[in-house]
C-alpha atoms as a PDB file:
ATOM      1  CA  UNK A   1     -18.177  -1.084  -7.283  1.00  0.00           C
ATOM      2  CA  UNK A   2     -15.544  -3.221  -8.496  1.00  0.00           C
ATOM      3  CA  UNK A   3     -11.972  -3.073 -10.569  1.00  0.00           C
ATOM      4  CA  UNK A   4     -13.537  -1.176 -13.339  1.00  0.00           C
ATOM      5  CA  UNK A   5     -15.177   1.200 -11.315  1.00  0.00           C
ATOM      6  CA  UNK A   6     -11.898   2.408  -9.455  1.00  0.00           C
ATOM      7  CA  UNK A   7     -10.393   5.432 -11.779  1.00  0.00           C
ATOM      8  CA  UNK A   8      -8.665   6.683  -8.517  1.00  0.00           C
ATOM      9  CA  UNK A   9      -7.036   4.406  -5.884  1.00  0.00           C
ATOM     10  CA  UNK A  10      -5.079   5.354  -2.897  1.00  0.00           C
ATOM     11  CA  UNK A  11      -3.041   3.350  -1.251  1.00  0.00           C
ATOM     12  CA  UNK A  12      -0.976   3.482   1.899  1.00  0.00           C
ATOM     13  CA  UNK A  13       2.086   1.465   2.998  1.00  0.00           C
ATOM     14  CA  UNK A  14       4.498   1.630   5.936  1.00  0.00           C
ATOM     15  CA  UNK A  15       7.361   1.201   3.930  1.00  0.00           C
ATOM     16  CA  UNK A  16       8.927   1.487   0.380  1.00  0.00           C
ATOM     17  CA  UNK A  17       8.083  -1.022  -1.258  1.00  0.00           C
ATOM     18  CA  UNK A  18       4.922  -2.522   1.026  1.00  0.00           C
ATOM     19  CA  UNK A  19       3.008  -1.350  -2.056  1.00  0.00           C
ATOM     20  CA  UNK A  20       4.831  -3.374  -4.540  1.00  0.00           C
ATOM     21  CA  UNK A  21       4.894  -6.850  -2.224  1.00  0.00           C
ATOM     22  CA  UNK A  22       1.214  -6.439  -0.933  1.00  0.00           C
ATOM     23  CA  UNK A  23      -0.905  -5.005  -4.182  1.00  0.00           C
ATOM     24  CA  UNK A  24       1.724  -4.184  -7.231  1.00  0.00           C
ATOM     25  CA  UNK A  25       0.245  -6.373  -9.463  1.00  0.00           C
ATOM     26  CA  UNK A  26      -3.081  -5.057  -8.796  1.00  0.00           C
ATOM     27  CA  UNK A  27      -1.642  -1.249  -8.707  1.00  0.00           C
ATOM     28  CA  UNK A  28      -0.085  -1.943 -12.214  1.00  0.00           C
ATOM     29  CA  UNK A  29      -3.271  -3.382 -13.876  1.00  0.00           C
ATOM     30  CA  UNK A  30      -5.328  -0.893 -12.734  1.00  0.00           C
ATOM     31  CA  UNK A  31      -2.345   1.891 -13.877  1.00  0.00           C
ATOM     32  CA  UNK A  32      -2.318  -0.118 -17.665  1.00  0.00           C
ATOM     33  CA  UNK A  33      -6.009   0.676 -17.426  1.00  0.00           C
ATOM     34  CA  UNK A  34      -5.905   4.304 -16.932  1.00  0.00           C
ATOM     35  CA  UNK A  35      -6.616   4.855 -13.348  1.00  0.00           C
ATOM     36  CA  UNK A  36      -4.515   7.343 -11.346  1.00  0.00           C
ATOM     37  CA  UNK A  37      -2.434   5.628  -8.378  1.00  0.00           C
ATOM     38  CA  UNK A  38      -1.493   7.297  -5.412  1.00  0.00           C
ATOM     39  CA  UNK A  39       0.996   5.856  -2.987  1.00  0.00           C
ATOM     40  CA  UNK A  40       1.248   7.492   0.830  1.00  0.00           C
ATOM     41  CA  UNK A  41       4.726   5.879   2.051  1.00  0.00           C
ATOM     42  CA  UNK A  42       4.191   6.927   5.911  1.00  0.00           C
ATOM     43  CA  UNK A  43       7.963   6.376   6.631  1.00  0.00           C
ATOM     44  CA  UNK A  44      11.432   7.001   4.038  1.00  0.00           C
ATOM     45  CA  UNK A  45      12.119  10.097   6.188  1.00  0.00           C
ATOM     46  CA  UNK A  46      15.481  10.507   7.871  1.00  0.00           C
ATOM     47  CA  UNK A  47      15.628   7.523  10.182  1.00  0.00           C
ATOM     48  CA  UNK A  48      15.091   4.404   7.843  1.00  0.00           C
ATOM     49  CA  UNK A  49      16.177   1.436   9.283  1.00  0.00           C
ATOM     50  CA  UNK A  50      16.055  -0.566   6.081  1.00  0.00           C
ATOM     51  CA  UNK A  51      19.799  -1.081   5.330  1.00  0.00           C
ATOM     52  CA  UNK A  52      21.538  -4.626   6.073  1.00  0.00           C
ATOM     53  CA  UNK A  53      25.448  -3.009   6.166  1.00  0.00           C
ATOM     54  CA  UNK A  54      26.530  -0.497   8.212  1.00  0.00           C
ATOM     55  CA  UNK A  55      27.917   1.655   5.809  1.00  0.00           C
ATOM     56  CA  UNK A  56      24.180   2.256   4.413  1.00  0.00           C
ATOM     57  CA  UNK A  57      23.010   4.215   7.576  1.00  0.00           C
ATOM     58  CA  UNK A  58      23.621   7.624   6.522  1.00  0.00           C
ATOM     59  CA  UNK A  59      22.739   7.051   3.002  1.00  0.00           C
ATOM     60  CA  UNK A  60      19.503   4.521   3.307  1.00  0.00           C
ATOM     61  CA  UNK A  61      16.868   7.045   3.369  1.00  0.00           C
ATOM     62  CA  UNK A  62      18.149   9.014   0.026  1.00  0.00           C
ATOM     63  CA  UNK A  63      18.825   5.337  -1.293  1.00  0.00           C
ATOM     64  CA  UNK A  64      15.124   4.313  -0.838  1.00  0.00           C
ATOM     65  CA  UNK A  65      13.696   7.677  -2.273  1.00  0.00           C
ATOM     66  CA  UNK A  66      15.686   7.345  -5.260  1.00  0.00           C
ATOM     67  CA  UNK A  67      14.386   3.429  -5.748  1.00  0.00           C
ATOM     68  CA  UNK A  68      11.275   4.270  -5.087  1.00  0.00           C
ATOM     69  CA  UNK A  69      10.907   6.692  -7.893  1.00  0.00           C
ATOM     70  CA  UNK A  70      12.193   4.298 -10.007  1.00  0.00           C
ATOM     71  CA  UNK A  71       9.601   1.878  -8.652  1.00  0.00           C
ATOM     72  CA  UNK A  72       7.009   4.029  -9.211  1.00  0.00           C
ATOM     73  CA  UNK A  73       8.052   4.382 -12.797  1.00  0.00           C
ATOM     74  CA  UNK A  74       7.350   0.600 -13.655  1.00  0.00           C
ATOM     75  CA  UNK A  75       4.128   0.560 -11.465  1.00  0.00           C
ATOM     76  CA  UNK A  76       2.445   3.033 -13.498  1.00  0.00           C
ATOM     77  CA  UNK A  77       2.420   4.938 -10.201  1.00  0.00           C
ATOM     78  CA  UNK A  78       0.671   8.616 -10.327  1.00  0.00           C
ATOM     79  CA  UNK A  79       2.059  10.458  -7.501  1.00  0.00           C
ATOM     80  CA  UNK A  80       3.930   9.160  -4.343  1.00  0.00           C
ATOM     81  CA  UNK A  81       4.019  11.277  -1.047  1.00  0.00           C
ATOM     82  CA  UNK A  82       6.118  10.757   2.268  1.00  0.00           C
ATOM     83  CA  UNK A  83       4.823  11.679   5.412  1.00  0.00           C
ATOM     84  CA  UNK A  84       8.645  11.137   6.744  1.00  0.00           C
ATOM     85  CA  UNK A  85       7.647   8.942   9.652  1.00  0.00           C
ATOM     86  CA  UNK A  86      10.706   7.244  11.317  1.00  0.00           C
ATOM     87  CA  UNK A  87      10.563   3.649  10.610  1.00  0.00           C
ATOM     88  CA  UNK A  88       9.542   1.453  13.400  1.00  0.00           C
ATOM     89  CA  UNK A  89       8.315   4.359  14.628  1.00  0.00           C
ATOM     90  CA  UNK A  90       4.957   5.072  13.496  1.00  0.00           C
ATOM     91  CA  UNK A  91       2.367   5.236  15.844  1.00  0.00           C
ATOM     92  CA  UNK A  92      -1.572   5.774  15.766  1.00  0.00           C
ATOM     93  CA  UNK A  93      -1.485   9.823  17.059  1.00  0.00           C
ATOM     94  CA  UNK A  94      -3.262  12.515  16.579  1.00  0.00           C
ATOM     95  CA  UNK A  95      -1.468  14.397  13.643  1.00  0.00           C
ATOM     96  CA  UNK A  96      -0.483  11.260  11.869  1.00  0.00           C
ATOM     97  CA  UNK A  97      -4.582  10.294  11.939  1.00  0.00           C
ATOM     98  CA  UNK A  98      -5.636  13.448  10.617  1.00  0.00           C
ATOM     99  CA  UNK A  99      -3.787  13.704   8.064  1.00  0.00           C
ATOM    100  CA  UNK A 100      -4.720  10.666   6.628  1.00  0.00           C
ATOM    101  CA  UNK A 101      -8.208  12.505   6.724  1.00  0.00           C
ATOM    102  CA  UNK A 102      -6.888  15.403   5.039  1.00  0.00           C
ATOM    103  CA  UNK A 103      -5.321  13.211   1.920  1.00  0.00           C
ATOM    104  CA  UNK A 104      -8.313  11.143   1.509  1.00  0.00           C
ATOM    105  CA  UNK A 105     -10.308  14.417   1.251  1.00  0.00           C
ATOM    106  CA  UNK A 106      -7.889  15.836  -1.335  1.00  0.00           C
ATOM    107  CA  UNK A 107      -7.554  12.918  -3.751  1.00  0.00           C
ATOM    108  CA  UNK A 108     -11.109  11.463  -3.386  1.00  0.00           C
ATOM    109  CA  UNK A 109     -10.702   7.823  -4.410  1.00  0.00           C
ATOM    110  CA  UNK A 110     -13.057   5.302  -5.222  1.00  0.00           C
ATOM    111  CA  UNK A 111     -11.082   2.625  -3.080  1.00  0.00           C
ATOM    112  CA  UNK A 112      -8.365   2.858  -0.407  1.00  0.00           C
ATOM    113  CA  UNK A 113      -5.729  -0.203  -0.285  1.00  0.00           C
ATOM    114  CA  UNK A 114      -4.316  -0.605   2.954  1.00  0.00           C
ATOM    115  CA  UNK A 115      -1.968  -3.072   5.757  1.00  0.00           C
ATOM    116  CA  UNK A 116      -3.987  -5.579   7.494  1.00  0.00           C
ATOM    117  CA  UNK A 117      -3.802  -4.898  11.419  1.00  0.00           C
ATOM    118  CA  UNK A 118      -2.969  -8.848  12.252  1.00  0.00           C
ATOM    119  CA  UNK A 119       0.865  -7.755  10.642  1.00  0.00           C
ATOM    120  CA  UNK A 120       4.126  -8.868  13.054  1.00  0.00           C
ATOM    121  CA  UNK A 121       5.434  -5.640  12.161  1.00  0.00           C
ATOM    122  CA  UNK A 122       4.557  -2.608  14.290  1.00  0.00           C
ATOM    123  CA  UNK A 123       4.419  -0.210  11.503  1.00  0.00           C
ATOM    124  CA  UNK A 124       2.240  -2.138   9.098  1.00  0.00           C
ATOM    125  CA  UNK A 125      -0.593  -2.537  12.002  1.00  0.00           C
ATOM    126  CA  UNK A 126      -0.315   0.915  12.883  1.00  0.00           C
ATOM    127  CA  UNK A 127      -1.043   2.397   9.397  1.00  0.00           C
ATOM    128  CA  UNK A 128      -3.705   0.265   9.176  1.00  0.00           C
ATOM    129  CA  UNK A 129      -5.589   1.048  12.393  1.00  0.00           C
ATOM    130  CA  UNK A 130      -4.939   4.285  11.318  1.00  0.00           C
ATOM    131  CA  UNK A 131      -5.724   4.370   7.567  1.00  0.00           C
ATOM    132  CA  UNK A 132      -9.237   2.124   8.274  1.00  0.00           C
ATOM    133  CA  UNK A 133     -10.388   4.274  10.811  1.00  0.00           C
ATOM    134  CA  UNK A 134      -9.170   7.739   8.851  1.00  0.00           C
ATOM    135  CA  UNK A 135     -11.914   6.971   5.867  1.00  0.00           C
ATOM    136  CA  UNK A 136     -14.336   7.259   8.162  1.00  0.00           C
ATOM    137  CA  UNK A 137     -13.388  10.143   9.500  1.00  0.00           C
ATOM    138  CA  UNK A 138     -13.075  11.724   6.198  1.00  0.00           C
ATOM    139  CA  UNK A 139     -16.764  10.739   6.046  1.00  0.00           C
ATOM    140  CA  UNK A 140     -17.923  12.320   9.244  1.00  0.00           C
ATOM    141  CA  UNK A 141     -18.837  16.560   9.216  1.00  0.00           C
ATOM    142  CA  UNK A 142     -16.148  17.559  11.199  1.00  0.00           C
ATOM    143  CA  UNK A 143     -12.893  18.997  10.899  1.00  0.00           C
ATOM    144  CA  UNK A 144     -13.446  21.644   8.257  1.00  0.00           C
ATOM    145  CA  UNK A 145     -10.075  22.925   7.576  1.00  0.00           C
ATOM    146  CA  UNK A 146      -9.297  19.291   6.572  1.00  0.00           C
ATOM    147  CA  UNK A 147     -11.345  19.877   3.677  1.00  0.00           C
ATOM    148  CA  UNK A 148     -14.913  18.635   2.781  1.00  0.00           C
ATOM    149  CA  UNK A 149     -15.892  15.176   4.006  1.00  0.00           C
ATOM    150  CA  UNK A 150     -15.547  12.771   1.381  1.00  0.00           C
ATOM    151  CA  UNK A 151     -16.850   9.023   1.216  1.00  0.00           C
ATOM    152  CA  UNK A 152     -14.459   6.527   0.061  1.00  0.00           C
ATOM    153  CA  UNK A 153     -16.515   3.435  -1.580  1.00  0.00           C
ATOM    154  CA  UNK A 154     -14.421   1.016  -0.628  1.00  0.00           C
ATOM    155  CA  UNK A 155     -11.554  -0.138   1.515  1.00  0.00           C
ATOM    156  CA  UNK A 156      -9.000  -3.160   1.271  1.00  0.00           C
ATOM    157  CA  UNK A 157      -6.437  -4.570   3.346  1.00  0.00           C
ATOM    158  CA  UNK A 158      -2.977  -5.971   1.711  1.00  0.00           C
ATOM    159  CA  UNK A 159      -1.085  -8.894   2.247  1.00  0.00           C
ATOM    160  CA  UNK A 160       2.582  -8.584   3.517  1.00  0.00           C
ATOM    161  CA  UNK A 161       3.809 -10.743   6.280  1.00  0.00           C
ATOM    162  CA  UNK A 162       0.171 -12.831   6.835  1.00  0.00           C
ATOM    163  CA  UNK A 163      -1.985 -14.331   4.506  1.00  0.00           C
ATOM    164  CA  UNK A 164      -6.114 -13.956   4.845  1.00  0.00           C
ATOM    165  CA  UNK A 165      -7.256 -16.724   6.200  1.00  0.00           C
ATOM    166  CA  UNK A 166     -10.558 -15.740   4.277  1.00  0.00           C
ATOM    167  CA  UNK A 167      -9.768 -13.073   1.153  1.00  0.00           C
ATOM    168  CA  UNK A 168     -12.547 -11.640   0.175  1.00  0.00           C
ATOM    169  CA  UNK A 169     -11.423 -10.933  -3.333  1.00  0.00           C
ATOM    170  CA  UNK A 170      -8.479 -12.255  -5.630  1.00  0.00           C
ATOM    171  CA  UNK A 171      -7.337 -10.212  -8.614  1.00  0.00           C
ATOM    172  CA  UNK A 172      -5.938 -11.479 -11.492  1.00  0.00           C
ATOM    173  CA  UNK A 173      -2.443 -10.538 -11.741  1.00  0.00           C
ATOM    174  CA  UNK A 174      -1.329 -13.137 -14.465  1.00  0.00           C
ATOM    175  CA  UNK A 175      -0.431 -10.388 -16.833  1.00  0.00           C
ATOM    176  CA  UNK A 176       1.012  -7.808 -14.224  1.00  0.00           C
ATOM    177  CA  UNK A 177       3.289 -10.416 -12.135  1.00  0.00           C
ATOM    178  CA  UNK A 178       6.145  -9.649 -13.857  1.00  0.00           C
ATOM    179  CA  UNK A 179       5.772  -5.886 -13.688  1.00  0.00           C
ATOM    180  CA  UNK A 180       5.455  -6.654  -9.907  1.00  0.00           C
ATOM    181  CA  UNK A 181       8.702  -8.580 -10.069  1.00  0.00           C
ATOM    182  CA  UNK A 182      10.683  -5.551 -12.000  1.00  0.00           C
ATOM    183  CA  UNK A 183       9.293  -3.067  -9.730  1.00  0.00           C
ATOM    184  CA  UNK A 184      10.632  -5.475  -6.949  1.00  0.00           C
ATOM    185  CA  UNK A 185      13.827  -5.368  -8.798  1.00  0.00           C
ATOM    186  CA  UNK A 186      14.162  -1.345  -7.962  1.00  0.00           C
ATOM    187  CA  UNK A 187      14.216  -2.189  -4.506  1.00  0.00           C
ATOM    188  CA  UNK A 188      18.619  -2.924  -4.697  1.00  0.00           C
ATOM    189  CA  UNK A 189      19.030  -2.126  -0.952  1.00  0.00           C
ATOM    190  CA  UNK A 190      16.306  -4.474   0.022  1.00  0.00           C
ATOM    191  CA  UNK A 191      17.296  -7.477  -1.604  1.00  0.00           C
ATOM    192  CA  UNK A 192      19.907  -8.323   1.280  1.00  0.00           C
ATOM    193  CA  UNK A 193      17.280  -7.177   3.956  1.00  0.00           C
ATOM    194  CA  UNK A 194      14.331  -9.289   2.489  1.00  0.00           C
ATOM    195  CA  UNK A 195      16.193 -12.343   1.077  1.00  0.00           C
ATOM    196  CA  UNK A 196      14.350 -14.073  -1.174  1.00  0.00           C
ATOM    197  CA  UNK A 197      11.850 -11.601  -1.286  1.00  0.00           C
ATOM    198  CA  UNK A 198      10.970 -12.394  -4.804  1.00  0.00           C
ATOM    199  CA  UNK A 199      10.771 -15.785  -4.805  1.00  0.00           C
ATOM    200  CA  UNK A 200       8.137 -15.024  -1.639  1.00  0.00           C
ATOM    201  CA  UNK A 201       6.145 -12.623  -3.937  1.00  0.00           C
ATOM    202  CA  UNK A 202       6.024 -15.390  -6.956  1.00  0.00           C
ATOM    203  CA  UNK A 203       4.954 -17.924  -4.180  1.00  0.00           C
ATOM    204  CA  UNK A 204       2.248 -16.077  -2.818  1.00  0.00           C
ATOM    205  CA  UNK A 205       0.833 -14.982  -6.529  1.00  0.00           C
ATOM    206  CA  UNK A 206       0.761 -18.698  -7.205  1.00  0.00           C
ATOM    207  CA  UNK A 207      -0.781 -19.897  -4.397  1.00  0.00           C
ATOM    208  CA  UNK A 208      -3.619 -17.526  -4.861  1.00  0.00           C
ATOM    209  CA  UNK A 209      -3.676 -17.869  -8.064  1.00  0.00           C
ATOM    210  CA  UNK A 210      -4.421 -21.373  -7.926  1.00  0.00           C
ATOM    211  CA  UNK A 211      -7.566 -20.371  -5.590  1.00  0.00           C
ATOM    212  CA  UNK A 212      -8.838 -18.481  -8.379  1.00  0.00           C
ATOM    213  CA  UNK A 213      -7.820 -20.308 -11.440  1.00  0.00           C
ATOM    214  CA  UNK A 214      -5.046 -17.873 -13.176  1.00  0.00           C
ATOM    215  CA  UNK A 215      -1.684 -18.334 -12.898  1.00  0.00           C
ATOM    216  CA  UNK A 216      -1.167 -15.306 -10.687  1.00  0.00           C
ATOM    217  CA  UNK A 217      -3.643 -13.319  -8.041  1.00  0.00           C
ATOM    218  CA  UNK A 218      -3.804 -11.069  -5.013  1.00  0.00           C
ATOM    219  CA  UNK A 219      -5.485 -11.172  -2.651  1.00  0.00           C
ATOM    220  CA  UNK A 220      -7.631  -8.834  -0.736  1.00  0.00           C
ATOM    221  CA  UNK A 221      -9.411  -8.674   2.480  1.00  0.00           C
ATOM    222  CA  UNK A 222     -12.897  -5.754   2.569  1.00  0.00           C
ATOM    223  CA  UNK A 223     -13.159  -3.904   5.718  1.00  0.00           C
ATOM    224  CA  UNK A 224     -16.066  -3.765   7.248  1.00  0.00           C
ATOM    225  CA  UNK A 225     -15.791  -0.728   9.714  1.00  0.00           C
ATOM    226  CA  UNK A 226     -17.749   1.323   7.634  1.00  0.00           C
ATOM    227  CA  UNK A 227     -21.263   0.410   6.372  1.00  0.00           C
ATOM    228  CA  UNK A 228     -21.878   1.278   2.777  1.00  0.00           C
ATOM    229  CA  UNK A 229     -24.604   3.860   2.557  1.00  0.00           C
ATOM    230  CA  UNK A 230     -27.655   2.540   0.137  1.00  0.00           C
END
């Protein structure tokens, strides 16, 4: 399969806005395209630590749902859901696993975009120990009430905090970067908390860009946990 073979995506972040730093330009081509987008934001619940004043505490997690809706908006985004983890607190349980199974059963998509495990921050390799592991499982005849198994294609890891020291693909994003960079521009709270986020974003298009010969790219890294039945 490739980018013209995935009419459903799913991806999964940590965070709001993981999704727009890591693959937005690719979530926003595909969206211009037609395919349907689902974003799983594990965390935005109650006890969001993203806020850089003190006078943001109580307000933070409303703050971030009502950005992210607007992000979703300019990403093209289908349909976002929060599992209402607390941030820095997601962990690799039970209930959190399973229902990662259960979503990928009910939305069927032809490729899952995920964090990359080798992340400093605790949340981003959590979801994607969990999220990796979760498609096979969605796979496997077990598990009934979860729905039917389902086999998801394929499966890529995001760039947030690390770059791939070997990507194994890079999407042109040369049209979609600045769709990215508005989406970015949604994120008001985070701007103080992530400074310089933006120019980080442009940086990192350009650099893999220049691997690939556009102007802009992301970068994506396959996993191979789960062999792809021939």
């Amino acid at each position: 399969m490739g980018l013209n073979d995935w009419k459903r995506v799913l991806v999964f972040g940590a965070h709001i806005d993981d999704e727009i730093i890591g693959p937005g330009g690719t979530i926003a081509r595909l969206a211009k395209a037609g395919s349907e987008v689902w974003v799983v934001t594990f965390t935005g619940g109650t006890r969001d630590t993203g806020y850089s004043r003190i006078d943001l505490k109580d307000s933070i997690a409303d703050l971030r749902r009502a950005e992210a809706a607007n992000a979703d908006i300019v990403l093209g985004i289908k349909e976002r859901l929060f599992l209402g983890k607390p941030s820095q607190g997601v962990v690799n349980d039970t209930a959190n696993y399973q229902e990662c199974v259960r979503l990928i059963r009910q939305i069927k998509p032809d490729v899952i975009f995920t964090h990359w495990d080798e992340d400093k921050h605790r949340d981003h390799r959590a979801v994607s120990e969990i999220t990796d592991e979760a498609r096979w499982k969605a796979w496997d005849h077990v598990l009934a009430d979860l729905g039917a198994p389902y086999y998801t294609p394929e499966l890529y890891f995001y760039e947030i905090l690390e770059l791939f020291p070997h990507p194994t693909i890079l999407v042109n994003i040369t049209e979609t970067m600045d769709i990215k960079l508005s989406a970015m521009d949604t994120m008001t709270s985070q701007l103080d908390v992530l400074p310089n986020v933006k120019d980080y974003i442009r940086g990192v298009g350009l650099t893999r860009g220049f691997s690939r010969g556009t102007q802009y790219a992301e970068a994506f890294l396959r996993s191979n946990l789960l062999a792809t039945p021939l």
